[in-house]
Protein backbone atom coordinates (compact mmCIF):
# COMPACT_ATOMS: atom_id res chain seq x y z
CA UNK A 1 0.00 0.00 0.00
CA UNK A 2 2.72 2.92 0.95
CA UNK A 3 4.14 1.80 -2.58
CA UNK A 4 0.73 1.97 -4.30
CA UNK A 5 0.61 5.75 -2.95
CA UNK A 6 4.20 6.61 -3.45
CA UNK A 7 3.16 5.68 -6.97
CA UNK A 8 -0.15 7.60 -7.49
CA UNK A 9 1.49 10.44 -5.97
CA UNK A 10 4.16 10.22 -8.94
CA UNK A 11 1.86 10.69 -11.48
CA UNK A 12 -0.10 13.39 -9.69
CA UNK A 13 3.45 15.10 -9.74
CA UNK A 14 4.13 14.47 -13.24
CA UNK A 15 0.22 15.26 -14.32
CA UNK A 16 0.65 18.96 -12.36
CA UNK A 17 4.32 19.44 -14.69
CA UNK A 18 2.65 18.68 -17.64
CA UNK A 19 -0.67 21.15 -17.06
CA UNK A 20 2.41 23.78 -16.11
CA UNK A 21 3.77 22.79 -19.51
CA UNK A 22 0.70 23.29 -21.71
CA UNK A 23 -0.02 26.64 -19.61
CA UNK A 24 -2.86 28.26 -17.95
CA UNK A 25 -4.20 30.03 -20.98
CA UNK A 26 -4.55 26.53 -22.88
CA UNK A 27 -6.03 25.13 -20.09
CA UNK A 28 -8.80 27.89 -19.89
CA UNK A 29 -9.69 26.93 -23.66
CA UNK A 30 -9.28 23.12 -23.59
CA UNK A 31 -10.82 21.80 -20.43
CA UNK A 32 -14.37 23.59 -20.64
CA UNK A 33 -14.43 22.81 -24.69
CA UNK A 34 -13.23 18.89 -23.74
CA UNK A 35 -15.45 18.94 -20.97
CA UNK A 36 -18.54 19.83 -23.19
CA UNK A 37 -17.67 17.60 -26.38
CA UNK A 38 -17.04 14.50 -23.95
CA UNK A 39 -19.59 15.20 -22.04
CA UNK A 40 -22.13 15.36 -24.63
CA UNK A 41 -20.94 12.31 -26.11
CA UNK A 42 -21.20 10.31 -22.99
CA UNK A 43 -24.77 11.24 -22.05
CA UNK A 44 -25.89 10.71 -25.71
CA UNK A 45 -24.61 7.22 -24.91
CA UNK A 46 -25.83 6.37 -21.64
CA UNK A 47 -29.52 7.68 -22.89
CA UNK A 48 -29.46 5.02 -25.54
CA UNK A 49 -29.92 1.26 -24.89
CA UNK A 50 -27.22 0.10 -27.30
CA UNK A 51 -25.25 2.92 -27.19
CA UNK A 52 -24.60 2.54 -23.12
CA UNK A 53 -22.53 -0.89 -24.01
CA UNK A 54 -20.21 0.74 -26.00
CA UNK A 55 -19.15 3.22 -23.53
CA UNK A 56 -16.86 0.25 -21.46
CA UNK A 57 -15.34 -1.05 -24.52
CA UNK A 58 -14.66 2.57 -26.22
CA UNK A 59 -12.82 3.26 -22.43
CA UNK A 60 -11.19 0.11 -22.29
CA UNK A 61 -9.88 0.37 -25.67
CA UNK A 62 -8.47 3.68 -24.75
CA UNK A 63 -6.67 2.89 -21.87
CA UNK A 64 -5.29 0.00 -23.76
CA UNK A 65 -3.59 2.03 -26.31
CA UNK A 66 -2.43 4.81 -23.67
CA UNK A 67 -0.95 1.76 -21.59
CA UNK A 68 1.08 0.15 -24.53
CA UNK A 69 2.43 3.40 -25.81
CA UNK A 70 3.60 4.39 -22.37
CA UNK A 71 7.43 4.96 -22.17
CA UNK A 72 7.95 4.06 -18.47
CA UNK A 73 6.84 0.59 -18.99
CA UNK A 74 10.07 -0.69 -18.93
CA UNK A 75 11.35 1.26 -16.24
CA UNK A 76 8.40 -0.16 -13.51
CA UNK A 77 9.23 -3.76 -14.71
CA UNK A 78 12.63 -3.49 -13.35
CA UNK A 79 12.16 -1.33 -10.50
CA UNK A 80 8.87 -2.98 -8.80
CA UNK A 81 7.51 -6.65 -9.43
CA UNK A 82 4.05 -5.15 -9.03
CA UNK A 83 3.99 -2.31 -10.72
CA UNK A 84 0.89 -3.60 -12.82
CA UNK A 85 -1.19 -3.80 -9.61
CA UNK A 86 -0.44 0.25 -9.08
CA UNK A 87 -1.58 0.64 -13.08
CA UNK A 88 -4.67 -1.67 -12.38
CA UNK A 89 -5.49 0.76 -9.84
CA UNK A 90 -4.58 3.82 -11.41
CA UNK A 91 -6.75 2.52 -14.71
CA UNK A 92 -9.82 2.32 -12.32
CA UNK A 93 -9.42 5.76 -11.02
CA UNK A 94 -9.09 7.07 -14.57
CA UNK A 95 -12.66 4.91 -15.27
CA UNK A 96 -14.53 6.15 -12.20
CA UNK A 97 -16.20 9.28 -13.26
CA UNK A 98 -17.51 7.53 -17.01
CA UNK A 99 -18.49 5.07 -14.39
CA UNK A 100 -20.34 7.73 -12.24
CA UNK A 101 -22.26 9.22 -15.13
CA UNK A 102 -23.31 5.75 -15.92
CA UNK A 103 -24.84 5.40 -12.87
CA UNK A 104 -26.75 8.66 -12.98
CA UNK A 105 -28.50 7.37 -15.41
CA UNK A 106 -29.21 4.17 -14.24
CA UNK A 107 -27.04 1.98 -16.24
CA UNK A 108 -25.84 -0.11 -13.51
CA UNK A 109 -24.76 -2.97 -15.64
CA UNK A 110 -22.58 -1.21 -18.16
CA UNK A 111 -20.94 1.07 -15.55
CA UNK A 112 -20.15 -2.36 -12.96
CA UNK A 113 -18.57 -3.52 -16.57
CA UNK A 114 -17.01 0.18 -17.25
CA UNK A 115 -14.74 -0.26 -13.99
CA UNK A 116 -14.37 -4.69 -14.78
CA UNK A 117 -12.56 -3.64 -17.62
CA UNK A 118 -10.46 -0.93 -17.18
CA UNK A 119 -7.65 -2.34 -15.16
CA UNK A 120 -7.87 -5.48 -17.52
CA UNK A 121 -5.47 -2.44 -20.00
CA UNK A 122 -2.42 -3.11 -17.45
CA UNK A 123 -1.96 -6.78 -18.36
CA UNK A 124 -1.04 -5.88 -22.09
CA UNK A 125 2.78 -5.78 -22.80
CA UNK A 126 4.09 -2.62 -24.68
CA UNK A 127 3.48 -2.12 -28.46
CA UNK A 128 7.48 -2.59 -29.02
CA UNK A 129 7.41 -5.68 -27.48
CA UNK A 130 4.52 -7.39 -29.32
CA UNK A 131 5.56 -7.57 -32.50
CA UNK A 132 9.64 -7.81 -33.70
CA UNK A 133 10.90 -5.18 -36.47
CA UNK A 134 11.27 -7.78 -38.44
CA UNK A 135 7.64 -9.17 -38.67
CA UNK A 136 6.06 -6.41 -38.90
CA UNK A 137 3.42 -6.35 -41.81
CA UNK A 138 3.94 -4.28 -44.67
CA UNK A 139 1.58 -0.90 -44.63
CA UNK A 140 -0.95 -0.57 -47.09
CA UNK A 141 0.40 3.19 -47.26
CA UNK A 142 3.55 4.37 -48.47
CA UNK A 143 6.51 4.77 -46.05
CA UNK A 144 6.11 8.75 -46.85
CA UNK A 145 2.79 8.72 -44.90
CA UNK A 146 4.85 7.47 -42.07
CA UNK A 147 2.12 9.14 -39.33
CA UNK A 148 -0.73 6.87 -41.04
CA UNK A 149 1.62 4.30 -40.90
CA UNK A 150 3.19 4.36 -37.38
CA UNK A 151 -0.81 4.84 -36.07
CA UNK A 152 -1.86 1.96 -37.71
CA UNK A 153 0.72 -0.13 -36.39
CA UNK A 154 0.11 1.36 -32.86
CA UNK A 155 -3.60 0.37 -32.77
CA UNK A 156 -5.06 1.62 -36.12
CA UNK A 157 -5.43 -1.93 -37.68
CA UNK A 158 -7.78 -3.27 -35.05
CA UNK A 159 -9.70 0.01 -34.33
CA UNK A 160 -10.84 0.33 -38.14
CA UNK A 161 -12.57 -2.82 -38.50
CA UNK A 162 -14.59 -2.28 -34.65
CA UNK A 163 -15.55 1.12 -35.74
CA UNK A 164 -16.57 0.00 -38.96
CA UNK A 165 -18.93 -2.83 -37.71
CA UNK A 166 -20.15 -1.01 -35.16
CA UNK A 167 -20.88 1.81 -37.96
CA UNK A 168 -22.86 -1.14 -40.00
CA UNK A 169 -24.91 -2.14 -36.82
CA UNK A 170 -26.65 1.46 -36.70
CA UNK A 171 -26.42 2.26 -40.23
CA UNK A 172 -29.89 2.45 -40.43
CA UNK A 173 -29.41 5.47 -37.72
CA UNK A 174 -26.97 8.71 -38.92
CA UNK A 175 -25.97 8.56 -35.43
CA UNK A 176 -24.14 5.26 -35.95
CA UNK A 177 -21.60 6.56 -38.85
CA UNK A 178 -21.16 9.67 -37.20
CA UNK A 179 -19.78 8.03 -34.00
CA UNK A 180 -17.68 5.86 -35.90
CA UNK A 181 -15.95 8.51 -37.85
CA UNK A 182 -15.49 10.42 -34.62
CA UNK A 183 -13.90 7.48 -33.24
CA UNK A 184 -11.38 7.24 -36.39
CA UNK A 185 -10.68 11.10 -36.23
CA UNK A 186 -9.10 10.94 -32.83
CA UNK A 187 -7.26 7.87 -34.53
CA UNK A 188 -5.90 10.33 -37.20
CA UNK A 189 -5.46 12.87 -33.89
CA UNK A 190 -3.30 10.22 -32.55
CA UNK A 191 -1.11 9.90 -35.57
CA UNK A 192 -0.31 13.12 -36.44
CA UNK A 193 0.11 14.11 -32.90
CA UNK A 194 4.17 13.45 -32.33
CA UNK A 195 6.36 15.83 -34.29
CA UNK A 196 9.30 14.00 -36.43
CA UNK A 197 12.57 14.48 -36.09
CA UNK A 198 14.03 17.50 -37.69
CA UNK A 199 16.45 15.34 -39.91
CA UNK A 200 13.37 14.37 -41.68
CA UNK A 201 12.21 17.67 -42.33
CA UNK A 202 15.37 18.95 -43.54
CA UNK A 203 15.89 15.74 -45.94
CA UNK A 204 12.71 16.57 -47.43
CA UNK A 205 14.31 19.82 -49.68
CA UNK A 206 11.70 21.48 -50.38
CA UNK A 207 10.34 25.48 -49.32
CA UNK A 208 7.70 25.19 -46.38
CA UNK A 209 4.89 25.80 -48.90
CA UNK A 210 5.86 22.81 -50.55
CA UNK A 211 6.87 20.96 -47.53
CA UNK A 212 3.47 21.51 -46.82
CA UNK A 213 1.29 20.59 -49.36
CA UNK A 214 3.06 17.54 -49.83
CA UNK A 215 1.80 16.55 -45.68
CA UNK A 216 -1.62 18.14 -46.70
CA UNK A 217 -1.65 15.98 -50.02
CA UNK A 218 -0.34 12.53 -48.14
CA UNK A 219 -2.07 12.79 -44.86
CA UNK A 220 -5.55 13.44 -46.09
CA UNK A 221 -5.35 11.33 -49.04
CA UNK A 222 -4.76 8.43 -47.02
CA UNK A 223 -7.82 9.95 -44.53
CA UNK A 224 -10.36 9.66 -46.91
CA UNK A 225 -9.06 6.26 -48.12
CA UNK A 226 -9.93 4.71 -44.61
CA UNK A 227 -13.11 7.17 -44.24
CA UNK A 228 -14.79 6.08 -47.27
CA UNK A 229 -16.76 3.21 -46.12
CA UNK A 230 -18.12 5.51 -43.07
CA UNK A 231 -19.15 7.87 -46.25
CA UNK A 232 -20.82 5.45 -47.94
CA UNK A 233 -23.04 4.25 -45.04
CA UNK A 234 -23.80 7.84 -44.38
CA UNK A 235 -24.57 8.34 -47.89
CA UNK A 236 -27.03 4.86 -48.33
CA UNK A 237 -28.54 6.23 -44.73
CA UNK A 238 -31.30 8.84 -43.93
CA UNK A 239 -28.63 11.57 -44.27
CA UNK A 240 -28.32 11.00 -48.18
CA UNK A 241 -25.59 11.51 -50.43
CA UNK A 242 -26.29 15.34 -50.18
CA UNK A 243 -25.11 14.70 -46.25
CA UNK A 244 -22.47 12.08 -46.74
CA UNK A 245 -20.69 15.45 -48.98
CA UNK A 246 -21.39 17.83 -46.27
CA UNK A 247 -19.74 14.96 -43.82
CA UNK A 248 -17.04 13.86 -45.11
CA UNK A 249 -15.68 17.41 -46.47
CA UNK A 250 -16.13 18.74 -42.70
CA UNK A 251 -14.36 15.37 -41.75
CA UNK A 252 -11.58 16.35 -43.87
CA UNK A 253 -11.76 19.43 -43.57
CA UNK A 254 -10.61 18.80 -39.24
CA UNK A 255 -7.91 15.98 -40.63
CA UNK A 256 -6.26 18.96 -42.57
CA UNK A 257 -6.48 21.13 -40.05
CA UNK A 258 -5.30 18.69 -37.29
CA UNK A 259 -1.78 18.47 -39.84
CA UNK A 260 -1.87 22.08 -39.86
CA UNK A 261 -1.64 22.25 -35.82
CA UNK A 262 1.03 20.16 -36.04
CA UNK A 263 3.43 21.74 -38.07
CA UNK A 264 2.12 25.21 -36.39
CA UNK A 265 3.51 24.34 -33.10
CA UNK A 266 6.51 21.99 -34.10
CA UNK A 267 8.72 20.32 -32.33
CA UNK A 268 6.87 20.61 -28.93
CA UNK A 269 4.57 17.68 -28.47
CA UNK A 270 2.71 18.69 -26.04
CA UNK A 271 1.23 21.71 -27.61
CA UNK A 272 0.80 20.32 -31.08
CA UNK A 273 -1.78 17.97 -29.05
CA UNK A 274 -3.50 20.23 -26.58
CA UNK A 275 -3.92 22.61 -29.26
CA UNK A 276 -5.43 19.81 -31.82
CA UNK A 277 -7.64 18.60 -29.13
CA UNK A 278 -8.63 22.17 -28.81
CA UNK A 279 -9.70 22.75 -32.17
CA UNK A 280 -11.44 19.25 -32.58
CA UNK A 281 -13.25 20.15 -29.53
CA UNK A 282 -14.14 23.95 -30.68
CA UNK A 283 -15.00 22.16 -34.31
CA UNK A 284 -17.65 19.63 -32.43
CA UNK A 285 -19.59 21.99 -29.97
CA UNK A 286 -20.13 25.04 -32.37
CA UNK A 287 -21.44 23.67 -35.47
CA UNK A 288 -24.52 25.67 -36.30
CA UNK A 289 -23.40 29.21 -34.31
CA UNK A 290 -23.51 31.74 -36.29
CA UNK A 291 -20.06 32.63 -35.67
CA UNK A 292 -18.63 29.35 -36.65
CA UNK A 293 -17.91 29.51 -40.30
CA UNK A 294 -16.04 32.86 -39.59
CA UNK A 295 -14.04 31.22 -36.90
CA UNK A 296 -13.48 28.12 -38.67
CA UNK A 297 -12.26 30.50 -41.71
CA UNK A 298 -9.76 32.70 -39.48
CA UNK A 299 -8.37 29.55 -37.53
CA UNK A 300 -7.55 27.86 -40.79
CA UNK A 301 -5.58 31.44 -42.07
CA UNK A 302 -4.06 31.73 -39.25
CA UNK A 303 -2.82 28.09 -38.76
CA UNK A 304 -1.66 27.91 -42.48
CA UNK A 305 0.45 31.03 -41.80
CA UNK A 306 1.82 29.69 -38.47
CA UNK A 307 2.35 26.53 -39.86
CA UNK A 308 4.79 27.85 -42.77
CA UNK A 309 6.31 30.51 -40.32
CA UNK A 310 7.40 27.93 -37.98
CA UNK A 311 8.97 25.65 -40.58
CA UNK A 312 10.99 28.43 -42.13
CA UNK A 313 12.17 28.85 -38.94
CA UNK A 314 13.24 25.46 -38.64
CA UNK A 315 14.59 24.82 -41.80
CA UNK A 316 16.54 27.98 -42.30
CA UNK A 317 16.62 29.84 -45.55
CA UNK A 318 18.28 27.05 -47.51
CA UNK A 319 15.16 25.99 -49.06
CA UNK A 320 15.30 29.38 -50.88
CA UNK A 321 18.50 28.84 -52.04
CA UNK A 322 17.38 25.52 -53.51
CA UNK A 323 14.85 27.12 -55.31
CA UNK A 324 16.82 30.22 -57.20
């Protein structure tokens, strides 16, 4: 027990640097926005009889692909024999409030399985470990669309063909598509959320602009490869084709601007991702304010000139040179 709490009180530690690190003024604009998007989600799911059964698998699954990416992993293995008893635990506590709501609403059953299957995530060993380098299946994607490639490999593979059954259970329902491509854009908000190296941006030889549209080209090509089924089941749904358009252009429309973050705030990881989780969440919880096509419009200027500012600062000039 005094181990279990030296341990929790770790990662309360390291959970207060990393707030520090993202700053108060983020914090101010993520955590209401987050608050509202997941929130919204979750009670639309605990109000519908099906829908309340997906909430403990769609957590599990989560804290299975946090746990396996985790680079301390290693670390606990050698330094304490029980260390997956503290994650257990600390898996739980990270369940407890979806587990709360659930209960609010009177879904007993899928809230008792909500915290059965939470902890279950610290019994899987690390993604490096599963699978050699040299057994690893070949991509369907080009090694130049390494983010698509290095998320599918992480948890991609298995999370397409879930979201896509689950999004030909309820096809007969919009709402069925529509949570399965918001499942597979925080997939794509996984990928693209780790900055390369800077050796890789410099190999690449080409102006920012260029640079650019060559990520912009790769990243959503590849998007709307894996989206198109979702499209088509919105399209043969009550929605129409006229809706699958409007869908899967808005779809696209947040993968773009999710690589556009990226390369805005590049090399520091931690606010390429609060800041794409920030404009995901903004993107889900004003759709139909009046203000929202003028916002959307300014935040795509602006991240398009941020983006190519910050990798001209990067690269240096010698992409001009290149050029002349």
């Amino acid at each position: 027990m005094p181990a279990l709490q030296a341990y929790l009180t770790l990662r309360r530690r390291l959970a207060w640097r990393l707030l520090l690190e993202v700053g108060w003024v983020r914090l101010a604009l993520l955590v209401p926005v987050l608050l509202l998007v997941l929130g919204r989600a979750l009670v639309l799911a605990a109000r519908h009889p099906a829908g309340q059964w997906a909430v403990p698998v769609v957590v599990a699954l989560l804290l299975a692909s946090a746990h396996r990416q985790r680079a301390d992993l290693r670390f606990l293995a050698t330094s304490a024999p029980d260390f997956r008893r503290w994650l257990a635990v600390e898996y739980g506590l990270w369940a407890l409030p979806v587990a709360v709501v659930l209960l609010g609403f009177g879904d007993w059953a899928a809230a008792g399985l909500t915290l059965a299957l939470a902890p279950w995530a610290a019994a899987l060993p690390p993604v490096r470990e599963s699978r050699s380098t040299r057994h690893r299946s070949r991509s369907l994607f080009r090694s130049e669309a390494f983010e698509w490639v290095s998320g599918l490999r992480l948890g991609g593979l298995w999370a397409w063909p879930l979201l896509l059954a689950g999004a030909v259970w309820q096809h007969p329902s919009p709402l069925g598509p529509m949570l399965a491509l918001l499942g597979w854009l925080l997939v794509a908000l996984g990928c693209f959320g780790t900055p390369e190296p800077v050796t890789m941006l410099a190999m690449a030889a080409r102006s920012p602009r260029q640079f650019l549209q060559r990520r912009l080209l790769l990243g959503l090509g590849c998007a709307a490869l894996t989206a198109l089924p979702f499209f088509w089941l919105v399209a043969v749904g009550p929605a129409g084709r006229g809706g699958a358009v409007a869908v899967a252009l808005a779809w696209l429309g947040l993968v773009g601007m999710i690589i556009l973050t990226k390369y805005a705030f590049y090399p520091n990881a931690t606010h390429i991702r609060t800041t794409q989780a920030l404009v995901v969440g903004v993107a889900l919880v004003l759709p139909g304010n009046p203000v929202y096509p003028v916002l959307l419009l300014v935040a795509v200027g602006g991240l398009m000139w941020q983006s190519q500012r910050r990798l001209r600062a990067v690269l240096g000039e010698k992409e001009l040179k290149v050029e002349r």
